[in-house]
PDB file of N, CA and C in Angstrom:
ATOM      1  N   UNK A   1       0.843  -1.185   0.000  1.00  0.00           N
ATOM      2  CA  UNK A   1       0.000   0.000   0.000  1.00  0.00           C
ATOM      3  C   UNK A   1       0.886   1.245   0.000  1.00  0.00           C
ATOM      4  N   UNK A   2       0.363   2.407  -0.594  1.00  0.00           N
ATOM      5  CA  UNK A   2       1.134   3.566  -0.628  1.00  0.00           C
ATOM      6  C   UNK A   2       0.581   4.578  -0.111  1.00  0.00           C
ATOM      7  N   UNK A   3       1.251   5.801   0.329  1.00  0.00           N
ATOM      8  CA  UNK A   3       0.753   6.911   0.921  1.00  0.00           C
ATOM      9  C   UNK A   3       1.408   8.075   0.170  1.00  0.00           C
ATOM     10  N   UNK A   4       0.240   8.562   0.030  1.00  0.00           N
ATOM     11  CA  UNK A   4       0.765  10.506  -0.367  1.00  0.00           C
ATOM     12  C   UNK A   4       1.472  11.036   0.358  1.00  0.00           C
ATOM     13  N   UNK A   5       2.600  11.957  -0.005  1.00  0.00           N
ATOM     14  CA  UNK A   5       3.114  12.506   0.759  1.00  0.00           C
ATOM     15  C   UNK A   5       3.785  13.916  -0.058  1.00  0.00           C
ATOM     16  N   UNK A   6       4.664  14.531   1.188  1.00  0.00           N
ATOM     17  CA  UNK A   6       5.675  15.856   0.199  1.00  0.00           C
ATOM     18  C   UNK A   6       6.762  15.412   0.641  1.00  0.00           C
ATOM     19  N   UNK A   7       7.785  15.705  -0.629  1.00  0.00           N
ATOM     20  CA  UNK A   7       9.219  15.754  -0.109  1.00  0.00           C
ATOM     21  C   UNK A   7       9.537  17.226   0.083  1.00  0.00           C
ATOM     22  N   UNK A   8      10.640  17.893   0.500  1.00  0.00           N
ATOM     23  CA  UNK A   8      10.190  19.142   0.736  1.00  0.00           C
ATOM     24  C   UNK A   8      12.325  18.682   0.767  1.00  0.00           C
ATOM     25  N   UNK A   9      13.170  19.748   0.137  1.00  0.00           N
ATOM     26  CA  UNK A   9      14.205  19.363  -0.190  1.00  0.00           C
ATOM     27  C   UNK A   9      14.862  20.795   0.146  1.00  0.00           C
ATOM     28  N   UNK A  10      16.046  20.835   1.225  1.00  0.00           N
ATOM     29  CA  UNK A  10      16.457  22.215   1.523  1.00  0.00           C
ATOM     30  C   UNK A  10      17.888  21.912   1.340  1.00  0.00           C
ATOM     31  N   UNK A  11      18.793  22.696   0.483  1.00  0.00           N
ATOM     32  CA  UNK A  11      20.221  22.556   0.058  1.00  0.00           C
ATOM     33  C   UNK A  11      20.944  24.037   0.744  1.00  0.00           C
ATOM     34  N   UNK A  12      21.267  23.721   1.713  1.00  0.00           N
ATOM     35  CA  UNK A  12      22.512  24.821   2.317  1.00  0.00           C
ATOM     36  C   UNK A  12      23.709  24.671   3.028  1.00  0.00           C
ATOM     37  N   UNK A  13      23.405  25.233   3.949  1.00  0.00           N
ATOM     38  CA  UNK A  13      25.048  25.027   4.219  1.00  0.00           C
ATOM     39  C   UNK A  13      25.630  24.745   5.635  1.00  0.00           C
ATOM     40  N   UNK A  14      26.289  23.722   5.915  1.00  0.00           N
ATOM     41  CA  UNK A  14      25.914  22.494   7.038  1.00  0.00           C
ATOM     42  C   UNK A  14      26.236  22.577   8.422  1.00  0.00           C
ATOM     43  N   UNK A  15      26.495  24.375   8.779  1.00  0.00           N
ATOM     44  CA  UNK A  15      26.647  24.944   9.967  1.00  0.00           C
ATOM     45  C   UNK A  15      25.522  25.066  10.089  1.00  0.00           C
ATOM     46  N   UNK A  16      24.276  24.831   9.806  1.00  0.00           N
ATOM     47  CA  UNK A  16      23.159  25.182   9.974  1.00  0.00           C
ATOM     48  C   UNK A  16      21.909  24.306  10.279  1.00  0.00           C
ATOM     49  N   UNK A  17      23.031  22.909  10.018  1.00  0.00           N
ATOM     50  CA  UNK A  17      21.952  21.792  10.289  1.00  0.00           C
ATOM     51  C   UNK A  17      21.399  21.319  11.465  1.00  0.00           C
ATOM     52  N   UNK A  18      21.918  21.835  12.839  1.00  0.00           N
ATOM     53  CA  UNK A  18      21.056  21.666  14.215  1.00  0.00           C
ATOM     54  C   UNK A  18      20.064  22.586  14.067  1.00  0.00           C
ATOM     55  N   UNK A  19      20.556  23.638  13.665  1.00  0.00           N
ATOM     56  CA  UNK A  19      19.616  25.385  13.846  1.00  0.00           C
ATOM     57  C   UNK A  19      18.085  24.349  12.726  1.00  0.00           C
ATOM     58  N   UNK A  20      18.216  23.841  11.649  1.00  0.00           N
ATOM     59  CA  UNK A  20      17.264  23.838  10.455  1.00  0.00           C
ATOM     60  C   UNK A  20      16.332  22.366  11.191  1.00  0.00           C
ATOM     61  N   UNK A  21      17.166  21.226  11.984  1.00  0.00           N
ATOM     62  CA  UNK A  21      16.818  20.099  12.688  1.00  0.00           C
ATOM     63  C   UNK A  21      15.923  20.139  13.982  1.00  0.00           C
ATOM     64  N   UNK A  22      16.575  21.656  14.188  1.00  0.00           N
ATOM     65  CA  UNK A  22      14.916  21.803  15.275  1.00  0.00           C
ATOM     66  C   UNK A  22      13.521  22.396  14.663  1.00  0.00           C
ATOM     67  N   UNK A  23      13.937  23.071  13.877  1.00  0.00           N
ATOM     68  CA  UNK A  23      12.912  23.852  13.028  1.00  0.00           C
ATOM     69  C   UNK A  23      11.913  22.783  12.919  1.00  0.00           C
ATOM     70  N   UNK A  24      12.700  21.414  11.838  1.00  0.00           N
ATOM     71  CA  UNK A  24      12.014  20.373  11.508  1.00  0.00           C
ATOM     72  C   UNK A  24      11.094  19.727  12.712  1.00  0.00           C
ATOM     73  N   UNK A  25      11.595  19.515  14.089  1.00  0.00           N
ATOM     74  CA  UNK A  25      11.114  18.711  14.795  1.00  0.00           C
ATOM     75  C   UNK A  25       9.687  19.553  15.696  1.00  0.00           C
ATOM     76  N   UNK A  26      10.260  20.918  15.620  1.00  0.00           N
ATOM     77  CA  UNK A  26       9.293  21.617  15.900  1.00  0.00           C
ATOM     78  C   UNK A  26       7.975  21.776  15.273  1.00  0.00           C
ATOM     79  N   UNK A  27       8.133  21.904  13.861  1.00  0.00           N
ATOM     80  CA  UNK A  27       6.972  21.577  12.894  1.00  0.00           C
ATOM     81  C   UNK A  27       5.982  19.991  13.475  1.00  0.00           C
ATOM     82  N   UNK A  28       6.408  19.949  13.609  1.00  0.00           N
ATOM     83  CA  UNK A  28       5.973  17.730  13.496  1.00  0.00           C
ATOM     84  C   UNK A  28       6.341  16.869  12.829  1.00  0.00           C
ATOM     85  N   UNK A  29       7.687  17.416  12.154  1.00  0.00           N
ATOM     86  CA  UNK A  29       7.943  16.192  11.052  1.00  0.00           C
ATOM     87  C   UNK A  29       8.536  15.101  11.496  1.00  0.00           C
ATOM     88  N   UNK A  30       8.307  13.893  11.412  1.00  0.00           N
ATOM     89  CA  UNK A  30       9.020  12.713  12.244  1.00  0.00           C
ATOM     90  C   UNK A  30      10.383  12.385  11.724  1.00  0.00           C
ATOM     91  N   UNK A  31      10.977  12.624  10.608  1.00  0.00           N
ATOM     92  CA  UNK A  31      12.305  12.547  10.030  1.00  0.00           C
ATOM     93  C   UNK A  31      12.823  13.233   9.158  1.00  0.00           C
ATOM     94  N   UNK A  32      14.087  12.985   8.848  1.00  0.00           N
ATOM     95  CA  UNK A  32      14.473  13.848   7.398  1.00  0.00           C
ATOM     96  C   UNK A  32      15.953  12.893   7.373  1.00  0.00           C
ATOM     97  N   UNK A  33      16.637  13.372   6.055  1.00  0.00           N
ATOM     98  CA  UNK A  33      17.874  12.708   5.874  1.00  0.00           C
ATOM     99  C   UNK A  33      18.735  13.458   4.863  1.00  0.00           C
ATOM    100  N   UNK A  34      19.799  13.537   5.640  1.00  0.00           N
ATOM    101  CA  UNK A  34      20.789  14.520   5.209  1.00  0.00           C
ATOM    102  C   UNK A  34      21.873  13.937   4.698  1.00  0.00           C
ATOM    103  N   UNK A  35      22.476  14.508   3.598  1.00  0.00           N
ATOM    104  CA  UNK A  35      23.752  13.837   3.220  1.00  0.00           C
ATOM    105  C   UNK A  35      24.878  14.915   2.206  1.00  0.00           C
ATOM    106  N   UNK A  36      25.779  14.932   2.274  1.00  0.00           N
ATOM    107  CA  UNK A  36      26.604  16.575   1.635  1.00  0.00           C
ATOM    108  C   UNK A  36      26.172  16.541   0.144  1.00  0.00           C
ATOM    109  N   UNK A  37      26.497  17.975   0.079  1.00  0.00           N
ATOM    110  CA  UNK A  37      26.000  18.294  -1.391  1.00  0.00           C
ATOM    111  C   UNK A  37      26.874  19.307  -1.805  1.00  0.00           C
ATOM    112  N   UNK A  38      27.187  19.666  -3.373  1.00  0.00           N
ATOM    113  CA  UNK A  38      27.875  20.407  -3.977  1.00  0.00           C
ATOM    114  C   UNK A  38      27.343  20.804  -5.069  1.00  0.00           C
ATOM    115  N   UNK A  39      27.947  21.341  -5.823  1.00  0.00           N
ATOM    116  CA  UNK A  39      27.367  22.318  -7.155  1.00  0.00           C
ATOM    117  C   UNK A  39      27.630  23.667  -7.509  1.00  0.00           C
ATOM    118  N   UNK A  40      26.861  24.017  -8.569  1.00  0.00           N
ATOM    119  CA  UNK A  40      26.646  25.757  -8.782  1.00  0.00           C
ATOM    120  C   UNK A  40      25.680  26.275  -8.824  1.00  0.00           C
ATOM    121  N   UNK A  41      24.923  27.171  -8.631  1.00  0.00           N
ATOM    122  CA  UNK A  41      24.247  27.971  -8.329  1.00  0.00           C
ATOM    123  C   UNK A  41      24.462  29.535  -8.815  1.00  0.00           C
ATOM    124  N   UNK A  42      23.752  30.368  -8.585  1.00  0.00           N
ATOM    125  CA  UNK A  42      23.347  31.780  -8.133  1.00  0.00           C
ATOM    126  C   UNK A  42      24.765  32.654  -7.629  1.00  0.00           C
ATOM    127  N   UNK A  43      24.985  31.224  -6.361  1.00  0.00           N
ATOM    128  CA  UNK A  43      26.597  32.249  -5.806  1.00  0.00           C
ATOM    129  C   UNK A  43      27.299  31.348  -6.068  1.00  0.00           C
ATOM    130  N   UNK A  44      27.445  31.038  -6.978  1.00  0.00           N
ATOM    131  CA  UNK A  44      28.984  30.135  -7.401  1.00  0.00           C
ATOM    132  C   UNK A  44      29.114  28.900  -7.259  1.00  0.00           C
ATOM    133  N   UNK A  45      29.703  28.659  -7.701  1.00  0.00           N
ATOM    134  CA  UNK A  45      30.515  27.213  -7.325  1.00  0.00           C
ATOM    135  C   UNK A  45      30.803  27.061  -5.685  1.00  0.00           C
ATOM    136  N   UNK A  46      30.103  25.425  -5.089  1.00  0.00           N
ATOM    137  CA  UNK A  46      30.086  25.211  -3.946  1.00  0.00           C
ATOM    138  C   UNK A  46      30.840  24.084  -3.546  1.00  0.00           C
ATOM    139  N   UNK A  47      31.292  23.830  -2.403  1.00  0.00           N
ATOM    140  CA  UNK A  47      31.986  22.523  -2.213  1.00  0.00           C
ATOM    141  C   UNK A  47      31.361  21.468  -3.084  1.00  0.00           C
ATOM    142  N   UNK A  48      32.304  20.241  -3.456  1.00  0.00           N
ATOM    143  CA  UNK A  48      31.834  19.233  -3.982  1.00  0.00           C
ATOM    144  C   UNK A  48      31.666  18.037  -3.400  1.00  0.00           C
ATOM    145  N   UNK A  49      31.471  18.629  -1.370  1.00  0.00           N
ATOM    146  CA  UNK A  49      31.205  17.743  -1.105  1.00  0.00           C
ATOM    147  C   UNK A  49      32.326  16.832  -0.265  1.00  0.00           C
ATOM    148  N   UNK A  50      33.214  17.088  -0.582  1.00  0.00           N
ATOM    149  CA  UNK A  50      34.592  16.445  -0.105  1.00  0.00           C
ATOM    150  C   UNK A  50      34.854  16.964   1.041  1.00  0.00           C
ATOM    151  N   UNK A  51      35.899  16.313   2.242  1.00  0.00           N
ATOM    152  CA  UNK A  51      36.404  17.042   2.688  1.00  0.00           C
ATOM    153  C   UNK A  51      37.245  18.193   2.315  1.00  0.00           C
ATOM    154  N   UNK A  52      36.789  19.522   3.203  1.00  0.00           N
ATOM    155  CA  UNK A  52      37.498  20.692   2.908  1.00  0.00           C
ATOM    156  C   UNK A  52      38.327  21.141   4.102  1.00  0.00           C
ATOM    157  N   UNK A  53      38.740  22.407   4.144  1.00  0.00           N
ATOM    158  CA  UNK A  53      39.788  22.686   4.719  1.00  0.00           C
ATOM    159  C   UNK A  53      39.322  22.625   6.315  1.00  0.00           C
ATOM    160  N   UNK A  54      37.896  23.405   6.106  1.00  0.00           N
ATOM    161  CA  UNK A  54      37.049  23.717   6.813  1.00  0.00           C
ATOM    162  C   UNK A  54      35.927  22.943   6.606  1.00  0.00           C
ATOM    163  N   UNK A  55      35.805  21.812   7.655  1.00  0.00           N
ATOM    164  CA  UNK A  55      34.611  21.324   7.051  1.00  0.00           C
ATOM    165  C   UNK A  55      33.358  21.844   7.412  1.00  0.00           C
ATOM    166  N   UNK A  56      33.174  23.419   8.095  1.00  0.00           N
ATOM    167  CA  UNK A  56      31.695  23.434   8.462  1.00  0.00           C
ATOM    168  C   UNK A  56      31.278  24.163   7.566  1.00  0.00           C
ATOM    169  N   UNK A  57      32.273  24.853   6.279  1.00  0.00           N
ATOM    170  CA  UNK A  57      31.639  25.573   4.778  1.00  0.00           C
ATOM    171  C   UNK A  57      31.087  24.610   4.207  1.00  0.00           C
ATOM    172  N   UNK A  58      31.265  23.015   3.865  1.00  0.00           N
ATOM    173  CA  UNK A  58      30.756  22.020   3.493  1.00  0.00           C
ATOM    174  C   UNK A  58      29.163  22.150   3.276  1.00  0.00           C
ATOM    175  N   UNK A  59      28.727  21.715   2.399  1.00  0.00           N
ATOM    176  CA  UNK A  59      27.094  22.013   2.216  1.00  0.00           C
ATOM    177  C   UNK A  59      26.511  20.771   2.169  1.00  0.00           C
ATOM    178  N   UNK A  60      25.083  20.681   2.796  1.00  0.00           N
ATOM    179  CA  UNK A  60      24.378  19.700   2.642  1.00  0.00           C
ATOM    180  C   UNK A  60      23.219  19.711   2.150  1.00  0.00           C
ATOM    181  N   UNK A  61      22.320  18.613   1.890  1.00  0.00           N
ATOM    182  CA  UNK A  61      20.912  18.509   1.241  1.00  0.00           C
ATOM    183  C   UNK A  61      20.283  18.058   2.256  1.00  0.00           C
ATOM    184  N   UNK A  62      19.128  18.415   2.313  1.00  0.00           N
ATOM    185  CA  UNK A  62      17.930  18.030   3.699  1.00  0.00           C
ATOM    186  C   UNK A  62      16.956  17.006   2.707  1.00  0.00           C
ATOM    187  N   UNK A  63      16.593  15.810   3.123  1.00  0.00           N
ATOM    188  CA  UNK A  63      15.264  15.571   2.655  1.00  0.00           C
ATOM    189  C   UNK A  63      14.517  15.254   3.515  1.00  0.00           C
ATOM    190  N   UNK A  64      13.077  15.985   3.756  1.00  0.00           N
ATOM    191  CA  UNK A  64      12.070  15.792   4.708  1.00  0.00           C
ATOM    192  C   UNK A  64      10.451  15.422   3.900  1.00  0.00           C
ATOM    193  N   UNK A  65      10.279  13.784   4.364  1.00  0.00           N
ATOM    194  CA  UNK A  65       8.640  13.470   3.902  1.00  0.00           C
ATOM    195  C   UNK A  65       8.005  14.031   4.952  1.00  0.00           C
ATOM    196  N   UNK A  66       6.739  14.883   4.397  1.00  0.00           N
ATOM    197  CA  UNK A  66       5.915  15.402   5.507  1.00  0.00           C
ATOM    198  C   UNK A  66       4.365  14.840   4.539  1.00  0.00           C
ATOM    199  N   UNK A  67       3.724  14.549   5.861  1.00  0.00           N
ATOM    200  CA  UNK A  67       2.190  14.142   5.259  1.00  0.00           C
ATOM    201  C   UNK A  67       1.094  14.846   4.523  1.00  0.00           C
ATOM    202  N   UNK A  68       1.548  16.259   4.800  1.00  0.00           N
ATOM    203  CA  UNK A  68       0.564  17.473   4.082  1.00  0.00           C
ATOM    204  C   UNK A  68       1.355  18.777   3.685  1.00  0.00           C
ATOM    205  N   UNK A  69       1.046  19.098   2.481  1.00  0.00           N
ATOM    206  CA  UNK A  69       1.989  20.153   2.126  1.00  0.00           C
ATOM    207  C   UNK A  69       1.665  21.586   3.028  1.00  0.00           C
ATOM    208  N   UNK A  70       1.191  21.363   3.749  1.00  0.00           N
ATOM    209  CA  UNK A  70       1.122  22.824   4.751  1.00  0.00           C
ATOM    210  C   UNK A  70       2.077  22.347   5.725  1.00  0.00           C
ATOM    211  N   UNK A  71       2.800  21.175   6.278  1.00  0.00           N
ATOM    212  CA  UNK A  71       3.762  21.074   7.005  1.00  0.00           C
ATOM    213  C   UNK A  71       5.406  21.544   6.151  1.00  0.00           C
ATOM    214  N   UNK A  72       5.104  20.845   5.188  1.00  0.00           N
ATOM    215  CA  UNK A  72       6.334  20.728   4.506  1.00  0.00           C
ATOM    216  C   UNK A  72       6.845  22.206   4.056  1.00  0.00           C
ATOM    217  N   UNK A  73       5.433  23.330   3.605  1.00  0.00           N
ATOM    218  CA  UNK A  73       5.947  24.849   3.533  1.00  0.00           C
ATOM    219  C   UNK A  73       5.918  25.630   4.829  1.00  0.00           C
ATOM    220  N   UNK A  74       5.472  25.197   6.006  1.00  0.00           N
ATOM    221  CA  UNK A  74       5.834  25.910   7.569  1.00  0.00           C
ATOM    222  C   UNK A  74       7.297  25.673   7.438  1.00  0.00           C
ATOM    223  N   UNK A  75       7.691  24.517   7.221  1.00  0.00           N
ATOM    224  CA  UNK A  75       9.141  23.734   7.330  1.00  0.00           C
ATOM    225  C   UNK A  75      10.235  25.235   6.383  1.00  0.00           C
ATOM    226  N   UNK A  76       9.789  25.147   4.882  1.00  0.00           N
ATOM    227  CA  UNK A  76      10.610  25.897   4.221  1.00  0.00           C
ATOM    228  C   UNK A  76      10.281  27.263   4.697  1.00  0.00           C
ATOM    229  N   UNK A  77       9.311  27.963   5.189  1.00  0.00           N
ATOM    230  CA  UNK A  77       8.968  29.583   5.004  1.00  0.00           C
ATOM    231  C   UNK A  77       9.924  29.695   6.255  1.00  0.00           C
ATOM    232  N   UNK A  78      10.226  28.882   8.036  1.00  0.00           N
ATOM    233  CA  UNK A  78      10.619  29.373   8.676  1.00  0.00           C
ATOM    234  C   UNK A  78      12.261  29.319   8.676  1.00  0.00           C
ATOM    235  N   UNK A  79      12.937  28.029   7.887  1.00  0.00           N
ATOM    236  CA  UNK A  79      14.214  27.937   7.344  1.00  0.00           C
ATOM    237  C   UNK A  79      14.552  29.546   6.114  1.00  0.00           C
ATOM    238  N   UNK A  80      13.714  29.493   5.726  1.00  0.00           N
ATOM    239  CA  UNK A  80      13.946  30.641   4.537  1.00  0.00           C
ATOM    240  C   UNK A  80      13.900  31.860   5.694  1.00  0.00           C
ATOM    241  N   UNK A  81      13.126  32.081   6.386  1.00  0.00           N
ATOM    242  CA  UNK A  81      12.895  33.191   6.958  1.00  0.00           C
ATOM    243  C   UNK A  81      13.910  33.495   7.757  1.00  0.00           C
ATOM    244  N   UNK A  82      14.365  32.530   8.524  1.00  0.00           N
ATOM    245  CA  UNK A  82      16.067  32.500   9.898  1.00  0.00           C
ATOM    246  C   UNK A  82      16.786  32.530   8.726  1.00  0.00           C
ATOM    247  N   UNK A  83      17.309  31.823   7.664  1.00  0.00           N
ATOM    248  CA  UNK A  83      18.925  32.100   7.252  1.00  0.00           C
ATOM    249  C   UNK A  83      19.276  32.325   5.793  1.00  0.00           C
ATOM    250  N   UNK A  84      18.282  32.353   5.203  1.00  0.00           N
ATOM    251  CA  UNK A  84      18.807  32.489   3.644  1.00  0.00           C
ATOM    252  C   UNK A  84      18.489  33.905   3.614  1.00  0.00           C
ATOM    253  N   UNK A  85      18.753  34.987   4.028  1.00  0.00           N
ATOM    254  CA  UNK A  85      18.495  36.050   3.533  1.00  0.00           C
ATOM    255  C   UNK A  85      21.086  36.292   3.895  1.00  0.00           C
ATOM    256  N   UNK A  86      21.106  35.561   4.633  1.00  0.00           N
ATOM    257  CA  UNK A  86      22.538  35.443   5.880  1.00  0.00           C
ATOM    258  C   UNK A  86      23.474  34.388   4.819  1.00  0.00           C
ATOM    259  N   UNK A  87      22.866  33.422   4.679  1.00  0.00           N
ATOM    260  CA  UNK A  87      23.107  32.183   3.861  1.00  0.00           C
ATOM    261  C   UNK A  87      22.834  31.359   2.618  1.00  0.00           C
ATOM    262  N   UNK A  88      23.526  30.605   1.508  1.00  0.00           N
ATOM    263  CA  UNK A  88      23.616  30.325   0.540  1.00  0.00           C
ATOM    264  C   UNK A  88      22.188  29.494   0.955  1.00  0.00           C
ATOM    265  N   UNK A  89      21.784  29.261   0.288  1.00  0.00           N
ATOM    266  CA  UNK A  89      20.283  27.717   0.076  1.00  0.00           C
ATOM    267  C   UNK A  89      19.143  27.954  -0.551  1.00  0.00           C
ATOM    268  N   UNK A  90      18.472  27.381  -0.679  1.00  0.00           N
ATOM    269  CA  UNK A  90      17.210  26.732  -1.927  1.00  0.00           C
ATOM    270  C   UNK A  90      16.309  25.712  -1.311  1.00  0.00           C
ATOM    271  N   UNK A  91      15.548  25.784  -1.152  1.00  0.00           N
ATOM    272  CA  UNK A  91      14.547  25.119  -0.955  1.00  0.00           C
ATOM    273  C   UNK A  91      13.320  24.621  -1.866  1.00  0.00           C
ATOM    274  N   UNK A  92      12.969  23.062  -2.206  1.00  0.00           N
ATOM    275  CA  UNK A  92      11.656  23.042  -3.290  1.00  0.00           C
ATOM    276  C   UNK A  92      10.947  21.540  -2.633  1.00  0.00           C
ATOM    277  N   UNK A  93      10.434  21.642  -2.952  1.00  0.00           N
ATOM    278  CA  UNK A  93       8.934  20.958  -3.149  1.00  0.00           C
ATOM    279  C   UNK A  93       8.781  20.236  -4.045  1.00  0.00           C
ATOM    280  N   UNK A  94       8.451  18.767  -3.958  1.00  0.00           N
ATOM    281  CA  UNK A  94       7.816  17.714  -4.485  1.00  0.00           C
ATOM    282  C   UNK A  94       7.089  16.664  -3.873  1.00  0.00           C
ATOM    283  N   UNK A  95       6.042  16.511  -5.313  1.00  0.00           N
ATOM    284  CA  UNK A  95       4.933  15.551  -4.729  1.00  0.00           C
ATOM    285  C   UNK A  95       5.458  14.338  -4.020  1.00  0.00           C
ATOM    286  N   UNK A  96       4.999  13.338  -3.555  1.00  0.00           N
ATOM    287  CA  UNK A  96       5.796  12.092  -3.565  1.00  0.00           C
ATOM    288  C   UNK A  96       4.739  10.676  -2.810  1.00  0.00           C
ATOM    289  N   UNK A  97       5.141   9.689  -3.009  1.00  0.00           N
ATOM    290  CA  UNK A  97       4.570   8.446  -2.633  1.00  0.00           C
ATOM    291  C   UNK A  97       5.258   7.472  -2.016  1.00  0.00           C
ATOM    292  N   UNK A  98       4.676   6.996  -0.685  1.00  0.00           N
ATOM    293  CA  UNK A  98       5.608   6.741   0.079  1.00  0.00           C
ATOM    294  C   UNK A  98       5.236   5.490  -0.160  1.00  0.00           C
ATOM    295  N   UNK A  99       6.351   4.333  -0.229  1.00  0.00           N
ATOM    296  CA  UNK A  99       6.085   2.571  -0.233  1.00  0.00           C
ATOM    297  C   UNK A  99       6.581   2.189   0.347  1.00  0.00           C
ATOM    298  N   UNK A 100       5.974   1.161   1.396  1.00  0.00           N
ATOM    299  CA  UNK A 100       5.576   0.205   2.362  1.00  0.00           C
ATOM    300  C   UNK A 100       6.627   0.916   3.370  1.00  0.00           C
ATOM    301  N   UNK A 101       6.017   1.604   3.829  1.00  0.00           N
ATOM    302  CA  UNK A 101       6.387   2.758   5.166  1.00  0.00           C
ATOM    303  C   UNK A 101       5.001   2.407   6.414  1.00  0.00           C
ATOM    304  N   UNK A 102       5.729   1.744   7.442  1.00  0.00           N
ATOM    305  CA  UNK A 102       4.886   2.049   8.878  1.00  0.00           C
ATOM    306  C   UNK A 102       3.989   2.930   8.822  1.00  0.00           C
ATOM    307  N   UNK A 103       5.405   4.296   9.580  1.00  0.00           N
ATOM    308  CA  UNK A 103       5.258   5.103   9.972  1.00  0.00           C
ATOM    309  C   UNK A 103       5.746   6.585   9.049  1.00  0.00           C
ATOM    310  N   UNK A 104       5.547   7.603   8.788  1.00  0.00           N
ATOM    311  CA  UNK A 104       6.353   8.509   8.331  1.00  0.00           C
ATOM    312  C   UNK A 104       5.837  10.102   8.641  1.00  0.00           C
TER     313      UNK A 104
END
């Protein structure tokens, strides 16, 4: 059986991932999963991910399933609102279907 859901996908930058991990838990979302990320963008060329000199410039990707897309944009409006005006990131939205998941 499958369930509707949102993925809700936030790419920044990975001094920020306790500050963005409460946000999440505060909302109600029961998980998310993070793993480094690199690329270009808007402001340039970003780590690729590797260790760097400094690893807390290092950037990561958030992915959070939330059950209704009014969780999943509380999630992005209050991340957007604390640090991307300060900090590199992007945030988007997709539909999604969750298979053979308990809980989520």
């Amino acid at each position: 059986m499958t369930q509707k859901a949102y993925k809700l996908v936030i790419v920044t930058e990975k001094l920020l991932l306790k500050q963005i991990a409460k946000i999440i838990d505060e909302v109600g979302a029961t998980g998310y999963t993070v793993m480094p990320a690199g690329g270009k963008g808007s402001r340039n060329v970003r780590s690729s991910g590797q260790p760097a000199v400094s690893e807390i410039y290092s950037n990561i990707k958030i992915e959070i399933l939330t059950p209704t897309r009014d969780m999943a944009v509380k999630i992005s409006d209050d991340v957007a609102a604390q640090f991307f005006d300060d900090y590199s990131g992007i945030a988007y939205l997709c539909d999604a279907e969750v298979l053979h998941a308990h809980i989520f």
